[in-house]
N, C-alpha and C. Protein backbone atom coordinates (compact mmCIF):
# COMPACT_ATOMS: atom_id res chain seq x y z
N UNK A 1 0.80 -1.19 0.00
CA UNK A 1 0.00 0.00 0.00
C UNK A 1 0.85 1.26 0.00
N UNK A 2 1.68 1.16 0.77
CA UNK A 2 2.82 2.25 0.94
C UNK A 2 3.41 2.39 -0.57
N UNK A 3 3.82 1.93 -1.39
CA UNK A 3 4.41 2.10 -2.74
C UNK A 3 3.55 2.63 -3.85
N UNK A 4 2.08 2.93 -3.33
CA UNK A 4 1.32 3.15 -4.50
C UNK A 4 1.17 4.80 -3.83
N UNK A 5 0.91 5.20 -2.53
CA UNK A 5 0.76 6.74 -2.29
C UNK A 5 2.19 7.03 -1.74
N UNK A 6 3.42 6.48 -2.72
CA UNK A 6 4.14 7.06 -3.12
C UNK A 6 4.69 7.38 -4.58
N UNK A 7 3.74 6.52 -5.05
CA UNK A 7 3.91 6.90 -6.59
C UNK A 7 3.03 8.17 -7.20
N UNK A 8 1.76 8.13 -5.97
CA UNK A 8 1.13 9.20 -6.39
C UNK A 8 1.35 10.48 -5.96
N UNK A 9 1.81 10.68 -4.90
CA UNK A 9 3.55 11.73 -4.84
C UNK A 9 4.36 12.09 -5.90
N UNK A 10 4.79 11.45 -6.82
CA UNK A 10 6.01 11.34 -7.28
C UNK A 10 4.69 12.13 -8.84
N UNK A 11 3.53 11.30 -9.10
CA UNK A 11 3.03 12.13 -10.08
C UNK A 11 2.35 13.16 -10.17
N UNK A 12 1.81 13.90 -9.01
CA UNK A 12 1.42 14.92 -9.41
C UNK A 12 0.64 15.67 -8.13
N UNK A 13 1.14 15.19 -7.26
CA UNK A 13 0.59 16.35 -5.84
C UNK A 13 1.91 16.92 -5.18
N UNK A 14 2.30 17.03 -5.50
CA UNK A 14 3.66 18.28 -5.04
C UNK A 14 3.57 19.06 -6.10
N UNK A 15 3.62 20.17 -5.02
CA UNK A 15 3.56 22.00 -5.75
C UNK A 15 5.06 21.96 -6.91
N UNK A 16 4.65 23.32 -7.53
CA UNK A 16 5.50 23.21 -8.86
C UNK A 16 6.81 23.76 -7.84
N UNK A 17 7.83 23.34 -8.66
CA UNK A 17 9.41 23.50 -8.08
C UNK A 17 9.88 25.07 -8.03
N UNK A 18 9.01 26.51 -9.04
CA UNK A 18 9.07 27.23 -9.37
C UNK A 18 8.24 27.96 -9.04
N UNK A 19 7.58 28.65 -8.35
CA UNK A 19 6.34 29.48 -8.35
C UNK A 19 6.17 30.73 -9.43
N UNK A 20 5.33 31.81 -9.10
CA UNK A 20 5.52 32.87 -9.60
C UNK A 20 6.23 33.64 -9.06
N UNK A 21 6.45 34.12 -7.65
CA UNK A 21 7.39 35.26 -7.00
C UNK A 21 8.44 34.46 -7.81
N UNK A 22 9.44 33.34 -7.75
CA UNK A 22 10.75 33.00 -8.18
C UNK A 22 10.79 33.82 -9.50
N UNK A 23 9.49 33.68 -10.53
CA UNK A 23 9.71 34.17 -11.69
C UNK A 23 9.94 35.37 -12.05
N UNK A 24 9.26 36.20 -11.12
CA UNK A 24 9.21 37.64 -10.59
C UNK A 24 11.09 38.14 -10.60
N UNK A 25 11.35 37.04 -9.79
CA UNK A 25 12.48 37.57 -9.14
C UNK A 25 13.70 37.06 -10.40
N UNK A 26 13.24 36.25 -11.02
CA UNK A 26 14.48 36.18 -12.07
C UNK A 26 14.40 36.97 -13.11
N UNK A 27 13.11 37.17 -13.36
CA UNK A 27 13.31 38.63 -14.72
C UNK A 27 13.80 40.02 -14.06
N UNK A 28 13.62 39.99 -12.32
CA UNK A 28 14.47 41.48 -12.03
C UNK A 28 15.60 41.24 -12.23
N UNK A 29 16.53 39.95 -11.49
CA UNK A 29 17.79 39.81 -11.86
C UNK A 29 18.20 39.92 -13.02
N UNK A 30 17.89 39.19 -14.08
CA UNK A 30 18.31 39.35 -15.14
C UNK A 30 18.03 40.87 -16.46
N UNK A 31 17.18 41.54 -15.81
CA UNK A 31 16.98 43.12 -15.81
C UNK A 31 17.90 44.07 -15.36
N UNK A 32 18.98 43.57 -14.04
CA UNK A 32 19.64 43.90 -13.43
C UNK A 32 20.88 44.07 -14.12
N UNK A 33 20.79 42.25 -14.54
CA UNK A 33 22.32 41.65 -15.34
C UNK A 33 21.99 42.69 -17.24
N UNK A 34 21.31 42.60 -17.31
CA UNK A 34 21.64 43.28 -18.49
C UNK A 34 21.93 44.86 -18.47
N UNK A 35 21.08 45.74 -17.52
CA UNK A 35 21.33 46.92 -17.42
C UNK A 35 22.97 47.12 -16.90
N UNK A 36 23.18 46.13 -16.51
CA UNK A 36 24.76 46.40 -15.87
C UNK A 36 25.72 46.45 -17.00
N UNK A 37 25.40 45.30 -17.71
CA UNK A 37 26.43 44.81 -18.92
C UNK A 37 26.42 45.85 -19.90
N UNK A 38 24.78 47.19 -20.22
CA UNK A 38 24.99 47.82 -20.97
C UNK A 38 25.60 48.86 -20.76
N UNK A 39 26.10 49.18 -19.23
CA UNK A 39 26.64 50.09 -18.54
C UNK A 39 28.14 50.00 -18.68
N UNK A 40 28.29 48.52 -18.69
CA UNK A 40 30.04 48.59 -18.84
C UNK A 40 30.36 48.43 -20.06
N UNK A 41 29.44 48.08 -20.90
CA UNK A 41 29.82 48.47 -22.34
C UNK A 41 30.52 49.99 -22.84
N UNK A 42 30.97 49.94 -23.88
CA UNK A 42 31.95 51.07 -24.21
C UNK A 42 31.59 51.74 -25.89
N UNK A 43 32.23 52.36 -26.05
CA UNK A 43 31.68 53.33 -26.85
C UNK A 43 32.74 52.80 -28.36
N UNK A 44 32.47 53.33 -29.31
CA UNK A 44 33.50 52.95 -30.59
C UNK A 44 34.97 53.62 -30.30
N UNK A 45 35.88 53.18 -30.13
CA UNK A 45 36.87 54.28 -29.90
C UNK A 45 38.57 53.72 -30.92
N UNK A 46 39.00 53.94 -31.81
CA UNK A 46 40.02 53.66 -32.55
C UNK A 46 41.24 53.08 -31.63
N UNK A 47 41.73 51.76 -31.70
CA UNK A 47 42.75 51.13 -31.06
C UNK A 47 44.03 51.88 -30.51
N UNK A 48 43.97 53.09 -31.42
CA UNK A 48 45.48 53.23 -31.29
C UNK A 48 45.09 54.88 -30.50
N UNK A 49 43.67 55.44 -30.17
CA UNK A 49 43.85 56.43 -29.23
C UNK A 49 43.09 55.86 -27.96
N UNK A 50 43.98 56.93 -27.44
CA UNK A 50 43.22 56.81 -25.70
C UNK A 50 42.34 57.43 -25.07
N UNK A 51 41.52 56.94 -24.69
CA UNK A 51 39.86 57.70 -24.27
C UNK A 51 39.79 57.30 -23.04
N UNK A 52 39.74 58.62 -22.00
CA UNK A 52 39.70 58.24 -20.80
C UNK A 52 38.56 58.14 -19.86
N UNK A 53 37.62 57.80 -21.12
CA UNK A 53 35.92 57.78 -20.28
C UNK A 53 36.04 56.28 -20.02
N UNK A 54 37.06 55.45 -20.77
CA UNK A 54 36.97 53.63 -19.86
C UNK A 54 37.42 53.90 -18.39
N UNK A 55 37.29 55.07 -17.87
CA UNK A 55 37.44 55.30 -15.90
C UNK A 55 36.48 55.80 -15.44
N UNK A 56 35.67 55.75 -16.44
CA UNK A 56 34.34 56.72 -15.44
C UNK A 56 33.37 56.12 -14.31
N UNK A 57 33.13 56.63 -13.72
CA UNK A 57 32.19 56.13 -12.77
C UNK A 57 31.47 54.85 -12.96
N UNK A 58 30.76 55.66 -13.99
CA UNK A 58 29.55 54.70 -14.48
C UNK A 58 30.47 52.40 -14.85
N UNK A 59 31.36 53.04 -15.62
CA UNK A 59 32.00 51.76 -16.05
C UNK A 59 32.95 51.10 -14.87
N UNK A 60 33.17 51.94 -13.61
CA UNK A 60 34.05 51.11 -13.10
C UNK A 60 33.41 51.06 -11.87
N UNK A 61 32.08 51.61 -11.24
CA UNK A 61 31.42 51.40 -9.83
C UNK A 61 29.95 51.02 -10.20
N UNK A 62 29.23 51.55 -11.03
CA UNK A 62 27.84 51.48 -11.12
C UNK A 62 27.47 49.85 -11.80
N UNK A 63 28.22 49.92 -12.60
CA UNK A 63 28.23 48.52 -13.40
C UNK A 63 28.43 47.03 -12.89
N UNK A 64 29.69 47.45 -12.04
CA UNK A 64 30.12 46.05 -11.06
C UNK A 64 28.61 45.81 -10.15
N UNK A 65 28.49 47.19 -9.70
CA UNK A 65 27.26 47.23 -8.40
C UNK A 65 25.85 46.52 -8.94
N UNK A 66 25.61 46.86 -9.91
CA UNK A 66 24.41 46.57 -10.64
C UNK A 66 24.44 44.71 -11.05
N UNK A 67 25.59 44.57 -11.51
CA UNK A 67 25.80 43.10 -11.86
C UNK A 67 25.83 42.25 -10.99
N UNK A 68 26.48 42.37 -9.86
CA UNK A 68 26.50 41.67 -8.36
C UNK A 68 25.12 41.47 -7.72
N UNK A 69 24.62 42.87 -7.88
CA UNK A 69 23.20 42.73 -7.38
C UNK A 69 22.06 41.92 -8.13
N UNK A 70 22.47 41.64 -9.36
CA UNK A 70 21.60 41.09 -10.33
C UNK A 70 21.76 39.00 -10.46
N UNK A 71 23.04 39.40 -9.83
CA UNK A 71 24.02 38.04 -9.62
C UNK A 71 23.20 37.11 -8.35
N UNK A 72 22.92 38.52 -7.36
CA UNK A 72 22.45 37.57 -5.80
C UNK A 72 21.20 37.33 -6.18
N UNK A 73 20.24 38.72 -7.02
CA UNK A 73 18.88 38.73 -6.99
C UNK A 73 18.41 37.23 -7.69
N UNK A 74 19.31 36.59 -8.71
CA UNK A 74 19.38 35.67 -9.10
C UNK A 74 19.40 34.16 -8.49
N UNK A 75 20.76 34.26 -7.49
CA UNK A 75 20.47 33.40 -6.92
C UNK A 75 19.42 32.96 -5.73
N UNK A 76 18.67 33.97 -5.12
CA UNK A 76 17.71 34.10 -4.21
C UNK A 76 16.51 33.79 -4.81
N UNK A 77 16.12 34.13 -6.37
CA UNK A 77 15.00 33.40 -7.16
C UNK A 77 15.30 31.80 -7.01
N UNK A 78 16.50 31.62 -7.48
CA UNK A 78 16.58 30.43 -7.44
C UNK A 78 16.34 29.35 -5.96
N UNK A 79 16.69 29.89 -5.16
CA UNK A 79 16.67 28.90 -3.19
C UNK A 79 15.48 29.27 -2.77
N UNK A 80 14.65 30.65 -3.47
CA UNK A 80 13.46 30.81 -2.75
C UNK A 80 12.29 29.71 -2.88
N UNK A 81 11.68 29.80 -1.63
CA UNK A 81 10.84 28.31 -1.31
C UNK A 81 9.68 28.91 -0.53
N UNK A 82 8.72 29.10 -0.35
CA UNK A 82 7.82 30.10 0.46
C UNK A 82 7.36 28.83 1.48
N UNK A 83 7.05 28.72 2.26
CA UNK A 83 6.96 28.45 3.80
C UNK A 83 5.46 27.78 3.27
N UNK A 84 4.91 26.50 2.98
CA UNK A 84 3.92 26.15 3.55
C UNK A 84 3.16 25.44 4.49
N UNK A 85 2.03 25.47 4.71
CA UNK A 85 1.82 24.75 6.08
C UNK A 85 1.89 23.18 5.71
N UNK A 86 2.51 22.74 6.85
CA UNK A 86 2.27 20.89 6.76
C UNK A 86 1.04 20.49 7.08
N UNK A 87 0.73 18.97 6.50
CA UNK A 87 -0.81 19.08 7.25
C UNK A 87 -0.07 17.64 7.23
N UNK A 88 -0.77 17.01 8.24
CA UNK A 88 -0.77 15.56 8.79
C UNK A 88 -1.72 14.46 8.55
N UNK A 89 -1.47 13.89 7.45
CA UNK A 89 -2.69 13.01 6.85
C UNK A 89 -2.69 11.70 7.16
N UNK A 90 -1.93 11.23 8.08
CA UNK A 90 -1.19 9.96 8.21
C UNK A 90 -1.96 9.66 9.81
C-alpha cells in the first residue's frame, strides 16, 4: 500500500518546483544583469587612441554594483521556497 501513495507523490501532488514570486524575481535579476552589462559596455573608440571615459564612474562602480546585485537577486530566485503549512494526513 505504501508504494502506491508514493507513486502518487512522485506524479502529481507536489507543488511546482518554481512558483511565480521566483519568476518575478528572475526577470528582475536578469533586468539587473543586463542593465549592468549595458553600462560597462563602451563606446566605438580607434585602437590606437586613448579615451579616458573607460574610468568613469559609471563603467568602473555602477556597473560592477548593478551586476553583483543582479548576480544575488538571481540566486535568491533560485533557493526561494515560500513556507507552507504541513498538514498531517497519516
Amino acid at each position: 500500500m505504501s508504494s502506491n501513495t508514493n507513486n502518487e507523490n512522485v506524479k502529481g501532488n507536489r507543488p511546482p518546483l518554481f512558483r511565480k514570486m521566483n519568476y518575478i524575481l528572475m526577470g528582475v535579476g536578469a533586468l539587473l544583469l543586463i542593465i549592468g552589462y549595458i553600462c560597462l559596455s563602451g563606446g566605438k573608440v580607434p585602437d590606437d587612441v586613448f579615451d579616458g571615459e573607460i574610468f568613469n564612474t559609471r563603467r568602473i562602480v555602477v556597473a560592477p554594483i548593478l551586476i553583483f546585485i543582479g548576480l544575488m537577486t538571481e540566486i535568491v530566485a533560485i533557493m526561494w521556497h515560500p513556507k507552507t503549512p504541513t498538514t498531517d494526513n497519516e
